[in-house]
C-alpha atoms as a PDB file:
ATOM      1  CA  UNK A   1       5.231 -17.342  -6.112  1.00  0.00           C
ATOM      2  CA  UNK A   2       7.233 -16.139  -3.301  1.00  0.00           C
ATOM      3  CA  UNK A   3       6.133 -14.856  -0.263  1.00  0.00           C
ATOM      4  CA  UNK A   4       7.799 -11.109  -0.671  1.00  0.00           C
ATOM      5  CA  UNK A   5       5.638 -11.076  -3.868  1.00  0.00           C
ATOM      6  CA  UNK A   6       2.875 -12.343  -2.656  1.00  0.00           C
ATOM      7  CA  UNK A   7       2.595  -9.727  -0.078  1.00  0.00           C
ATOM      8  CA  UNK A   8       3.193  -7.208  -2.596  1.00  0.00           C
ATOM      9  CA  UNK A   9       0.263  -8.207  -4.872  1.00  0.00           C
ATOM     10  CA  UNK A  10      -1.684  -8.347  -1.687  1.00  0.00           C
ATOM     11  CA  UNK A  11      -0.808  -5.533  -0.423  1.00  0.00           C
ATOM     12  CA  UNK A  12      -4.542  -3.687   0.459  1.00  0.00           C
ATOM     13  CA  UNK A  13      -5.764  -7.158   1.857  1.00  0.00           C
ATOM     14  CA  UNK A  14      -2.287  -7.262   4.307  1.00  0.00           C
ATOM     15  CA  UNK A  15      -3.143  -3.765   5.540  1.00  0.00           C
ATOM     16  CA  UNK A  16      -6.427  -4.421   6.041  1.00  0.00           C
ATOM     17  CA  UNK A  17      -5.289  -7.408   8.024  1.00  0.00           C
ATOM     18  CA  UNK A  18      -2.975  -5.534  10.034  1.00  0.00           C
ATOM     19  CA  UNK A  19      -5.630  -3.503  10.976  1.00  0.00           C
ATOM     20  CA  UNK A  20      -7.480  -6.544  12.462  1.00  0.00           C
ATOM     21  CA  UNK A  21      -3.879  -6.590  14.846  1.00  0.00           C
ATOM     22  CA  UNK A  22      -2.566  -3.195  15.584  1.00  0.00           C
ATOM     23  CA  UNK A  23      -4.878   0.419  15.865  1.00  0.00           C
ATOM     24  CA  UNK A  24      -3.879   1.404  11.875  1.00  0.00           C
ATOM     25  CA  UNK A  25      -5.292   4.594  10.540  1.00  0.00           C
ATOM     26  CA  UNK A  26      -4.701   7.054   8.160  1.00  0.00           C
ATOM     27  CA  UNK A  27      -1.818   9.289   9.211  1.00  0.00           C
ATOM     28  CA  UNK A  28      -1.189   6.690  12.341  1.00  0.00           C
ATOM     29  CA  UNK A  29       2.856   5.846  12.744  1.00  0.00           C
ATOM     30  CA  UNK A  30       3.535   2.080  11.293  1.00  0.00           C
ATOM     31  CA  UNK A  31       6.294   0.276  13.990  1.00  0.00           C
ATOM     32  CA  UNK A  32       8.656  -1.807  12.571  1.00  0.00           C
ATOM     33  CA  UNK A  33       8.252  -4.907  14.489  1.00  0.00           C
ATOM     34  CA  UNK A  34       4.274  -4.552  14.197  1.00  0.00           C
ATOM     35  CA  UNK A  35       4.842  -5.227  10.635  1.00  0.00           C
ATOM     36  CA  UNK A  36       7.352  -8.313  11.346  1.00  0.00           C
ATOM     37  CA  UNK A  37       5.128  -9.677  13.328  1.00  0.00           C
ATOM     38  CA  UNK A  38       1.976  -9.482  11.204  1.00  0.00           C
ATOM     39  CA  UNK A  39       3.857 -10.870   7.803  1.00  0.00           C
ATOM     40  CA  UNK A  40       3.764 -13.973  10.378  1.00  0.00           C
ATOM     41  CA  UNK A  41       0.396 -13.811  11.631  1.00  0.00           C
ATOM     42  CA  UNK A  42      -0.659 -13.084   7.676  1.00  0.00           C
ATOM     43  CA  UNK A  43       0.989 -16.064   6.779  1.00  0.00           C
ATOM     44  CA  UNK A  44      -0.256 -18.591   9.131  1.00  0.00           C
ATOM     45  CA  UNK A  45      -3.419 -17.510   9.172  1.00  0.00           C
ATOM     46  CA  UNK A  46      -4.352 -16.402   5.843  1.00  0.00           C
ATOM     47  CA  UNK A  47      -2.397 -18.877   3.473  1.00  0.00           C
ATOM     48  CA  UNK A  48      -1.813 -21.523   5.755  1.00  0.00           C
ATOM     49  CA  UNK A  49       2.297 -21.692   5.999  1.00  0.00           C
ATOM     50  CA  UNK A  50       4.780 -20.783   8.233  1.00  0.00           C
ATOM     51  CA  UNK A  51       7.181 -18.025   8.479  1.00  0.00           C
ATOM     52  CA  UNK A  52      10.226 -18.303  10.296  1.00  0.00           C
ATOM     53  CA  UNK A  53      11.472 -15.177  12.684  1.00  0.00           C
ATOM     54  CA  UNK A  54      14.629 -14.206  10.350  1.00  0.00           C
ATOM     55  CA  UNK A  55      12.256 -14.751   6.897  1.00  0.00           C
ATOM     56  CA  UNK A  56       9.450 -12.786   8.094  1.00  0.00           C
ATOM     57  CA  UNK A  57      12.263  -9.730   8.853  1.00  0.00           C
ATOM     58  CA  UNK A  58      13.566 -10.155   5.522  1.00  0.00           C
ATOM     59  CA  UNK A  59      10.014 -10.015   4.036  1.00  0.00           C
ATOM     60  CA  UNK A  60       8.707  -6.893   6.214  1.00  0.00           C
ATOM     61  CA  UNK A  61      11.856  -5.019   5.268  1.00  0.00           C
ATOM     62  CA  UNK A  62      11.417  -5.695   1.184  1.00  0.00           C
ATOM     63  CA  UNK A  63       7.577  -5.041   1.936  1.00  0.00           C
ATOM     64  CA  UNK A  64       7.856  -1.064   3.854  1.00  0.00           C
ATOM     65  CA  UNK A  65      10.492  -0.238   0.767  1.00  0.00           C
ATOM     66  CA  UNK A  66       7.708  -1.135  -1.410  1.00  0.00           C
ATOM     67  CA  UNK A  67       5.171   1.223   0.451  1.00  0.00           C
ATOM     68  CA  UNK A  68       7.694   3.828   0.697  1.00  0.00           C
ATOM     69  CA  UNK A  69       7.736   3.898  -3.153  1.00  0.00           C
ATOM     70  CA  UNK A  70       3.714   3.618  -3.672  1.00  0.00           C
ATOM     71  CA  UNK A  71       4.061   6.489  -0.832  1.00  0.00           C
ATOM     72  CA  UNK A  72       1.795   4.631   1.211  1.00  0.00           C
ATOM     73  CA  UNK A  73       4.513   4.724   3.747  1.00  0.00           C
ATOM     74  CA  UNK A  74       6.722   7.795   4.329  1.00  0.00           C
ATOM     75  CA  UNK A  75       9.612   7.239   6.777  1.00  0.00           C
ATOM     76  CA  UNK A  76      10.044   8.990  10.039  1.00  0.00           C
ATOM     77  CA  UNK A  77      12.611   6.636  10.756  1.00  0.00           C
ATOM     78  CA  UNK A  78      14.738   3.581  10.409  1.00  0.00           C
ATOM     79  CA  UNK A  79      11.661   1.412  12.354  1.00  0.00           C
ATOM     80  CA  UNK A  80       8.284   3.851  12.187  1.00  0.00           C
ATOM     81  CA  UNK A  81       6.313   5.163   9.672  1.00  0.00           C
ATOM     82  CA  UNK A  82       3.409   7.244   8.853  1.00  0.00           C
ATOM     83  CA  UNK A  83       0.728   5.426   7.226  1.00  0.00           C
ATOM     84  CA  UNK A  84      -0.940   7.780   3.894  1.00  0.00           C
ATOM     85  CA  UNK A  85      -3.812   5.504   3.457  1.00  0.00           C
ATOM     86  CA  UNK A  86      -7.013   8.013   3.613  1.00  0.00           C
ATOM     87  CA  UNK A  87      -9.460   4.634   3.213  1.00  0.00           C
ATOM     88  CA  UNK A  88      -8.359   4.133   7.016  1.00  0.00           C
ATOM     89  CA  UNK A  89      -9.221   7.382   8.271  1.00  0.00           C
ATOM     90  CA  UNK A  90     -10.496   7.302  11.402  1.00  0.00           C
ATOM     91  CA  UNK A  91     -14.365   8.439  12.000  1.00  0.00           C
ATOM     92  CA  UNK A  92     -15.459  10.499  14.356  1.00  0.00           C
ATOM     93  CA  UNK A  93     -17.517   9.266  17.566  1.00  0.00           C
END
Protein backbone atom coordinates (compact mmCIF):
# COMPACT_ATOMS: atom_id res chain seq x y z
CA UNK A 1 0.00 0.00 0.00
CA UNK A 2 1.46 3.32 -0.41
CA UNK A 3 2.13 5.71 2.03
CA UNK A 4 -0.37 8.64 0.56
CA UNK A 5 -3.01 5.86 1.01
CA UNK A 6 -2.11 4.74 3.95
CA UNK A 7 -2.47 8.05 5.52
CA UNK A 8 -5.70 8.42 3.97
CA UNK A 9 -7.24 5.24 5.46
CA UNK A 10 -5.69 6.42 8.64
CA UNK A 11 -6.68 9.47 8.60
CA UNK A 12 -8.52 9.92 12.41
CA UNK A 13 -5.48 7.96 13.96
CA UNK A 14 -2.88 10.70 12.00
CA UNK A 15 -4.88 13.56 13.51
CA UNK A 16 -5.02 12.22 16.62
CA UNK A 17 -1.28 11.83 16.36
CA UNK A 18 -0.72 15.22 15.34
CA UNK A 19 -2.35 16.24 18.23
CA UNK A 20 0.26 14.40 20.39
CA UNK A 21 2.81 17.18 18.30
CA UNK A 22 1.19 20.46 17.66
CA UNK A 23 -1.90 22.27 20.03
CA UNK A 24 -4.84 20.82 17.36
CA UNK A 25 -8.39 21.65 18.16
CA UNK A 26 -11.50 22.07 16.67
CA UNK A 27 -11.65 25.32 14.72
CA UNK A 28 -7.62 25.73 15.47
CA UNK A 29 -5.61 26.89 12.03
CA UNK A 30 -3.60 23.64 10.55
CA UNK A 31 0.18 25.10 9.26
CA UNK A 32 1.47 23.64 6.40
CA UNK A 33 4.81 22.57 7.47
CA UNK A 34 3.24 21.17 10.88
CA UNK A 35 1.65 18.68 8.70
CA UNK A 36 5.04 17.92 6.64
CA UNK A 37 6.64 17.41 9.45
CA UNK A 38 4.27 15.06 11.28
CA UNK A 39 3.67 12.66 7.97
CA UNK A 40 7.51 12.11 9.07
CA UNK A 41 7.23 11.77 12.64
CA UNK A 42 3.92 9.40 11.80
CA UNK A 43 5.98 7.40 9.76
CA UNK A 44 8.94 6.68 11.82
CA UNK A 45 7.28 6.29 14.69
CA UNK A 46 4.12 4.62 14.05
CA UNK A 47 4.98 2.15 11.09
CA UNK A 48 8.49 1.98 11.48
CA UNK A 49 9.94 3.52 7.95
CA UNK A 50 11.38 6.46 6.82
CA UNK A 51 10.22 9.39 4.96
CA UNK A 52 12.43 11.45 3.08
CA UNK A 53 12.02 15.56 3.24
CA UNK A 54 10.74 15.92 -0.58
CA UNK A 55 8.29 12.51 -0.09
CA UNK A 56 6.83 13.58 3.05
CA UNK A 57 5.89 17.19 1.07
CA UNK A 58 4.47 15.29 -1.64
CA UNK A 59 2.43 13.15 0.83
CA UNK A 60 1.17 16.18 3.15
CA UNK A 61 0.11 18.03 0.03
CA UNK A 62 -2.09 14.85 -1.50
CA UNK A 63 -3.18 14.36 2.28
CA UNK A 64 -4.78 18.40 3.13
CA UNK A 65 -6.57 18.00 -0.58
CA UNK A 66 -8.08 15.00 0.84
CA UNK A 67 -9.33 16.86 4.07
CA UNK A 68 -10.35 19.73 2.08
CA UNK A 69 -12.81 17.38 0.28
CA UNK A 70 -14.07 15.38 3.59
CA UNK A 71 -14.27 19.27 4.74
CA UNK A 72 -12.28 18.44 7.59
CA UNK A 73 -9.98 21.09 6.35
CA UNK A 74 -11.21 24.37 4.83
CA UNK A 75 -8.45 26.59 3.37
CA UNK A 76 -7.55 29.99 4.58
CA UNK A 77 -4.67 29.76 2.51
CA UNK A 78 -2.07 28.23 0.30
CA UNK A 79 -0.15 26.82 3.81
CA UNK A 80 -2.98 27.16 6.85
CA UNK A 81 -6.06 25.76 7.51
CA UNK A 82 -8.91 25.61 9.82
CA UNK A 83 -9.37 22.36 11.35
CA UNK A 84 -13.65 21.28 11.42
CA UNK A 85 -13.09 18.38 13.64
CA UNK A 86 -15.71 19.03 16.68
CA UNK A 87 -14.21 15.56 18.48
CA UNK A 88 -11.14 18.00 19.23
CA UNK A 89 -12.95 20.71 20.75
CA UNK A 90 -11.29 22.15 23.32
CA UNK A 91 -12.83 21.88 27.08
CA UNK A 92 -13.15 24.37 29.24
CA UNK A 93 -10.82 24.78 32.48
Amino acid sequence: MKKNDILKSNHIEFLRFLKTQFPLYHKSNVFFRDLHYGVMEYFEQKKKTRVKYSEAEGIAREFVNFMEKKEIFRKLDHQTWVLNYPDFTKKAS
